[in-house]
N, C-alpha and C. Protein backbone atom coordinates (compact mmCIF):
# COMPACT_ATOMS: atom_id res chain seq x y z
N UNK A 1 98.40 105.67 102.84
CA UNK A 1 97.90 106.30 104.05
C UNK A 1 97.31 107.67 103.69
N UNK A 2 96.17 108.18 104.14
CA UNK A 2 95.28 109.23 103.70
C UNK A 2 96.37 110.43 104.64
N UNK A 3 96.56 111.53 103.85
CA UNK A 3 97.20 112.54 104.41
C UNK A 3 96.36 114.36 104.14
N UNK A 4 95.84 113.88 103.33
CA UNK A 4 94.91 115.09 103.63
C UNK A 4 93.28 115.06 103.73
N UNK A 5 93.08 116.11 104.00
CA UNK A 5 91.19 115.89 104.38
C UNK A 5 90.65 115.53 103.42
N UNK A 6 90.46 115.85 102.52
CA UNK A 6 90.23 114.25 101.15
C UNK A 6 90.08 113.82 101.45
N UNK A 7 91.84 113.35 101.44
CA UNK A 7 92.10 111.69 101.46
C UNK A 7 91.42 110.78 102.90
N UNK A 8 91.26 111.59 103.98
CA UNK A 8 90.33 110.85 104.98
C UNK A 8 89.14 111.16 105.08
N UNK A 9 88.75 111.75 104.33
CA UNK A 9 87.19 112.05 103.93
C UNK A 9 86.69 110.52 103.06
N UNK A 10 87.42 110.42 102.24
CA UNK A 10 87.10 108.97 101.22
C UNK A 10 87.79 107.80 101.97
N UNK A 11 88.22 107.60 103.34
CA UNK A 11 88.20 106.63 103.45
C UNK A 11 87.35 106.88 105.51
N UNK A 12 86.73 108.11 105.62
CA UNK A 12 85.56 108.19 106.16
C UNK A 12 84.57 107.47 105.20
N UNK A 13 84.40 108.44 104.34
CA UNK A 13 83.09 106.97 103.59
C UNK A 13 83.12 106.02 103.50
N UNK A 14 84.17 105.27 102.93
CA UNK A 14 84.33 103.84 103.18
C UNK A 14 84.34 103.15 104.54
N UNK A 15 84.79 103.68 105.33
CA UNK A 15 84.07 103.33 107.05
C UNK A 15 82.35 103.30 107.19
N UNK A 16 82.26 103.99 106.62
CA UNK A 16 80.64 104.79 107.03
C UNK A 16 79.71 103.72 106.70
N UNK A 17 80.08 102.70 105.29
CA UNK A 17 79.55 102.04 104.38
C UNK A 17 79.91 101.05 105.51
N UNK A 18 80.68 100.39 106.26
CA UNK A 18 81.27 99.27 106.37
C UNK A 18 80.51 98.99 107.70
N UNK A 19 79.43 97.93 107.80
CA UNK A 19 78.72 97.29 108.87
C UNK A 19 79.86 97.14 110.69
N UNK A 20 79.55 97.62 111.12
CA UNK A 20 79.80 97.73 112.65
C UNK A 20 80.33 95.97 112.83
N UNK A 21 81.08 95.38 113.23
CA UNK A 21 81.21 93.68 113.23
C UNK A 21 80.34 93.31 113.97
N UNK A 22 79.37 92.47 113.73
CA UNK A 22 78.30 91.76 114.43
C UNK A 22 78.65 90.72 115.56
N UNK A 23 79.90 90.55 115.49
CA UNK A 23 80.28 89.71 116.78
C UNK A 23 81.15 90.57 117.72
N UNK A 24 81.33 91.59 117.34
CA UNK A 24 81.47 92.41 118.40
C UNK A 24 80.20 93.56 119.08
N UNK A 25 78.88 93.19 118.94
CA UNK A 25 77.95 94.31 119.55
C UNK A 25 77.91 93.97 120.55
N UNK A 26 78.03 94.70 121.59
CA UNK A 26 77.60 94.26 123.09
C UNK A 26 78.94 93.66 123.54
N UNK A 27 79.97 93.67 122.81
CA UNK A 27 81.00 93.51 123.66
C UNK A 27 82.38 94.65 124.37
N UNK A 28 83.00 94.10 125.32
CA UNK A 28 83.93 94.77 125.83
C UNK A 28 85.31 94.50 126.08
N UNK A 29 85.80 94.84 126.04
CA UNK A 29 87.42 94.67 126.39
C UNK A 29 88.27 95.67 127.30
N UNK A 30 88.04 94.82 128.63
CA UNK A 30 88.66 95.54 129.48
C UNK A 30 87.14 96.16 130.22
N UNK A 31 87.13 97.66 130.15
CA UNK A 31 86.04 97.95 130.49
C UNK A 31 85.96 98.96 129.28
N UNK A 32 86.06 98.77 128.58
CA UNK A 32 85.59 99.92 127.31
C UNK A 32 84.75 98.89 126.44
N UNK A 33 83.79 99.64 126.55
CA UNK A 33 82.48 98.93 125.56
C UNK A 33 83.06 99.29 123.85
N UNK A 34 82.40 98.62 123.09
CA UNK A 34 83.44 98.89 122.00
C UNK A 34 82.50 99.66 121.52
N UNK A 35 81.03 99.48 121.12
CA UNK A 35 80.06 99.94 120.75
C UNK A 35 80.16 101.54 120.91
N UNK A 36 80.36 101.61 122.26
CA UNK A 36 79.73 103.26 122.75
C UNK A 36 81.62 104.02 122.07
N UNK A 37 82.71 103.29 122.30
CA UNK A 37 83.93 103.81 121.80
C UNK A 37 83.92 103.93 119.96
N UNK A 38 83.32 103.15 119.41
CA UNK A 38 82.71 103.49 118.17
C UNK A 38 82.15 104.74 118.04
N UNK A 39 81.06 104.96 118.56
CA UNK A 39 80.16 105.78 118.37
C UNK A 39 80.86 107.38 119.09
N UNK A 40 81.31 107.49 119.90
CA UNK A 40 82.43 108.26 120.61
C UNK A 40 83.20 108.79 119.28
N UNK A 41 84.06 108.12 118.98
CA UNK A 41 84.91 108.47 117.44
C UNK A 41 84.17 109.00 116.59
N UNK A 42 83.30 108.31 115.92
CA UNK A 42 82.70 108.30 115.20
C UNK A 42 81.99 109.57 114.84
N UNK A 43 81.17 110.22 116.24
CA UNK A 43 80.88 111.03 116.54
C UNK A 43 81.86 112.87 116.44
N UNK A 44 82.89 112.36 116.56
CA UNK A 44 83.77 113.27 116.94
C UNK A 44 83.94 113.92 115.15
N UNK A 45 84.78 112.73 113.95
CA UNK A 45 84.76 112.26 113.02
C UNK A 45 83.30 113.20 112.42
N UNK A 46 82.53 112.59 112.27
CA UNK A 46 81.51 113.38 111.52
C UNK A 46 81.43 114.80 112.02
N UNK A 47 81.84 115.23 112.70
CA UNK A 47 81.56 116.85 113.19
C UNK A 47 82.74 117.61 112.51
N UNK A 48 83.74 116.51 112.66
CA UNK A 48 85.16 117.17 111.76
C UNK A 48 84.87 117.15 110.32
N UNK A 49 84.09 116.36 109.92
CA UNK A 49 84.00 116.36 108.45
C UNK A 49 82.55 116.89 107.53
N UNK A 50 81.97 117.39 108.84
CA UNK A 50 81.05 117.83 108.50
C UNK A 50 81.15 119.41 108.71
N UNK A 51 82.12 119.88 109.22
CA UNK A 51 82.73 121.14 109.08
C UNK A 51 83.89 121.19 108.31
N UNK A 52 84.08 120.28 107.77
CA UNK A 52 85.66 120.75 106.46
C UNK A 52 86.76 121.03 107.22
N UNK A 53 86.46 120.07 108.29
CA UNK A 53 88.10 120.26 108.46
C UNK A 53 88.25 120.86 110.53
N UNK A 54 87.30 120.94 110.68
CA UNK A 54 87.18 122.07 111.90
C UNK A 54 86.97 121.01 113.00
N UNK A 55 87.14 121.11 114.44
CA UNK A 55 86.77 120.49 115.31
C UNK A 55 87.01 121.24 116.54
N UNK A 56 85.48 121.69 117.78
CA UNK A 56 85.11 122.27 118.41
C UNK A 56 86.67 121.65 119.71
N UNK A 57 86.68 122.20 120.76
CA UNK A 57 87.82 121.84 121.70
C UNK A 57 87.78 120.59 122.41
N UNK A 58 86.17 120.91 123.08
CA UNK A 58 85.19 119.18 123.57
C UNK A 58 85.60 117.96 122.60
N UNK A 59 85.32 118.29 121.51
CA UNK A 59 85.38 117.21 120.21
C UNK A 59 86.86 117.24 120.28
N UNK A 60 87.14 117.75 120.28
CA UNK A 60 88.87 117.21 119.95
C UNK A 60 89.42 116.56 121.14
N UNK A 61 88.72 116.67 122.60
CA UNK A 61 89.11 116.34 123.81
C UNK A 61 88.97 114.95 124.01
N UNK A 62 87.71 114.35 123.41
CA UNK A 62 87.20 113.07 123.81
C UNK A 62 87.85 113.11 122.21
N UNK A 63 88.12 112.88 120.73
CA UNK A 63 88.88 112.35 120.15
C UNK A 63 90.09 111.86 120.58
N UNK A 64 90.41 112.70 121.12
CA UNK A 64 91.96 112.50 121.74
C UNK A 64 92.25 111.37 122.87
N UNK A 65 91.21 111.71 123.63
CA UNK A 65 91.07 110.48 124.40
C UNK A 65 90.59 109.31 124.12
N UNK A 66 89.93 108.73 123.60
CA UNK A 66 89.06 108.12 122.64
C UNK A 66 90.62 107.66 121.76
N UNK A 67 90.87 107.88 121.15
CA UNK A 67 91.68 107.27 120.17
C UNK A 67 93.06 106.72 121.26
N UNK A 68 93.07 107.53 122.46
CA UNK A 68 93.78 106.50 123.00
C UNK A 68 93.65 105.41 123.36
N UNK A 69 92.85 105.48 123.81
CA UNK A 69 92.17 104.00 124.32
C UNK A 69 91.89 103.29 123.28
N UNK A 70 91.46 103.52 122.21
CA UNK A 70 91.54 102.44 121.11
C UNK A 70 92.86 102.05 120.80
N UNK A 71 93.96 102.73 120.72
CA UNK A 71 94.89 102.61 120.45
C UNK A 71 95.38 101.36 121.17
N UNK A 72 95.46 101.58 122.56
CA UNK A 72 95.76 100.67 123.81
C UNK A 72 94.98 99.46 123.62
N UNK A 73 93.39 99.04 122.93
CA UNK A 73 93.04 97.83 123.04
C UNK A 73 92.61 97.15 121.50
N UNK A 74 92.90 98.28 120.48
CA UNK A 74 93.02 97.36 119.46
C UNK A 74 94.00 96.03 119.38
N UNK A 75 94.44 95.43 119.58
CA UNK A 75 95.80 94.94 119.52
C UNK A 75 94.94 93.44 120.29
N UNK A 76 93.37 93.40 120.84
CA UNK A 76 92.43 92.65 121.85
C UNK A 76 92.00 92.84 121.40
N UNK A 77 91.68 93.33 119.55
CA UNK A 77 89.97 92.95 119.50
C UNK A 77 90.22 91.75 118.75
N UNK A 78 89.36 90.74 118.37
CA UNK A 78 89.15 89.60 117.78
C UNK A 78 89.55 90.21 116.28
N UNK A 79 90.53 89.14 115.63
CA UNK A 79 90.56 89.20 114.05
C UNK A 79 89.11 89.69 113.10
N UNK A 80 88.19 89.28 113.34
CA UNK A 80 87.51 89.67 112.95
C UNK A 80 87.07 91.45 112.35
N UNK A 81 86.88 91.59 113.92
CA UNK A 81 86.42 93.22 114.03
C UNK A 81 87.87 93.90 113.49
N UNK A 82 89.01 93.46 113.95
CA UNK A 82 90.32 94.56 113.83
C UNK A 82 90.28 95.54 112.57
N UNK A 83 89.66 94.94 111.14
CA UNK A 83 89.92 95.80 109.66
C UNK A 83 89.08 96.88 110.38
N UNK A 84 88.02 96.71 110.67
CA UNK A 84 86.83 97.97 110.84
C UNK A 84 87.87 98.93 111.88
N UNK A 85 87.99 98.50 113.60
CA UNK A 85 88.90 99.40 114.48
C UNK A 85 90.01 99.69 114.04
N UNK A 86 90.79 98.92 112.90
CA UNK A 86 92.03 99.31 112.41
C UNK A 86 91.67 100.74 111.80
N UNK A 87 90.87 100.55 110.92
CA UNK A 87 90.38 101.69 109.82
C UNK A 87 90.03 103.48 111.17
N UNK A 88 89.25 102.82 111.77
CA UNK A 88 88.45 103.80 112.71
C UNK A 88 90.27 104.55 113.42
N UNK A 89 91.00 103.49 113.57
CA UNK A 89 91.61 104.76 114.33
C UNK A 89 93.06 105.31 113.44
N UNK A 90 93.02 104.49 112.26
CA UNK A 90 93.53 105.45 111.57
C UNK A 90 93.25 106.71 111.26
N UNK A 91 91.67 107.13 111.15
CA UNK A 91 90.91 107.83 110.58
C UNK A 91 91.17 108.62 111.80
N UNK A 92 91.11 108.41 113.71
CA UNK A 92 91.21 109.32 114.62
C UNK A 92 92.09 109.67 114.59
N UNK A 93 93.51 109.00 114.18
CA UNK A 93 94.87 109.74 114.31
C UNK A 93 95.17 110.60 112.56
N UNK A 94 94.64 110.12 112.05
CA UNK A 94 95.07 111.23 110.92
C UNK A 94 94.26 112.65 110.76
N UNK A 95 93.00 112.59 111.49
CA UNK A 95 92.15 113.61 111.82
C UNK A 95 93.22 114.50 113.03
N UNK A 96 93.76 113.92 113.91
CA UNK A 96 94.23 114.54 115.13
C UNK A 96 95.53 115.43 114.62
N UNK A 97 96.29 114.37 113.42
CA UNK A 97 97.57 115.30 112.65
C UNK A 97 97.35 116.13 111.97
N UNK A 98 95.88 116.12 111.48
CA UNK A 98 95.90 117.12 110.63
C UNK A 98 95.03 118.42 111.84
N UNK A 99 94.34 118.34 112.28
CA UNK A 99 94.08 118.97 113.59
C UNK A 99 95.59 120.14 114.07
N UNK A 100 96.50 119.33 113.48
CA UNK A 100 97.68 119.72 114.95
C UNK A 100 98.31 120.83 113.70
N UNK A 101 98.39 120.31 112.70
CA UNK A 101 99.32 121.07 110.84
C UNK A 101 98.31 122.26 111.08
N UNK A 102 97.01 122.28 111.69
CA UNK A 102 96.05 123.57 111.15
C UNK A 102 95.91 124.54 112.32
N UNK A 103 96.51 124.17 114.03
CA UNK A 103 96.41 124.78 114.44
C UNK A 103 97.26 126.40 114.78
């Protein structure tokens, strides 16, 4: 498990590299589009790591929220997609702990 900004920095890249699941575009679960909750994280994620470590209050607001809700419907996404959302919200909750060690 990645425990420092490194260590989720290199397995940000390895996300980054890893194709979006094609049988999940355009889909939803529940009412959370998965696409735009991707890109939501994702979004949040590159601003943290594109500042070394830093994340504005907004960005940490919708991370926070955002990773809940993934949290709540990973568990519904198809076998398929799960390695990619598995990965993604490891990456939101170990961003959020280390968020919490720096404040």
């Amino acid at each position: 498990m990645a425990h420092t900004v490194d260590d989720l920095q290199a397995v940000w890249h390895d996300h980054r590299a890893a194709e979006f699941p094609a049988t999940l575009a355009g889909a939803t679960i529940g009412a959370v589009e998965l696409v735009a909750l991707d890109a939501d994280i994702a979004g949040c994620l590159e601003a943290y790591f594109g500042s070394r470590g830093r994340l504005d209050d907004a960005r940490r607001g919708v991370l926070e929220t955002q990773a809940m809700v993934l949290n709540d419907i990973v568990p519904h996404i198809p076998a398929d997609g799960r390695p990619y959302f598995d990965r993604l919200l490891h990456l939101a909750l170990g961003v959020l702990r280390a968020l919490e060690r720096t404040a």
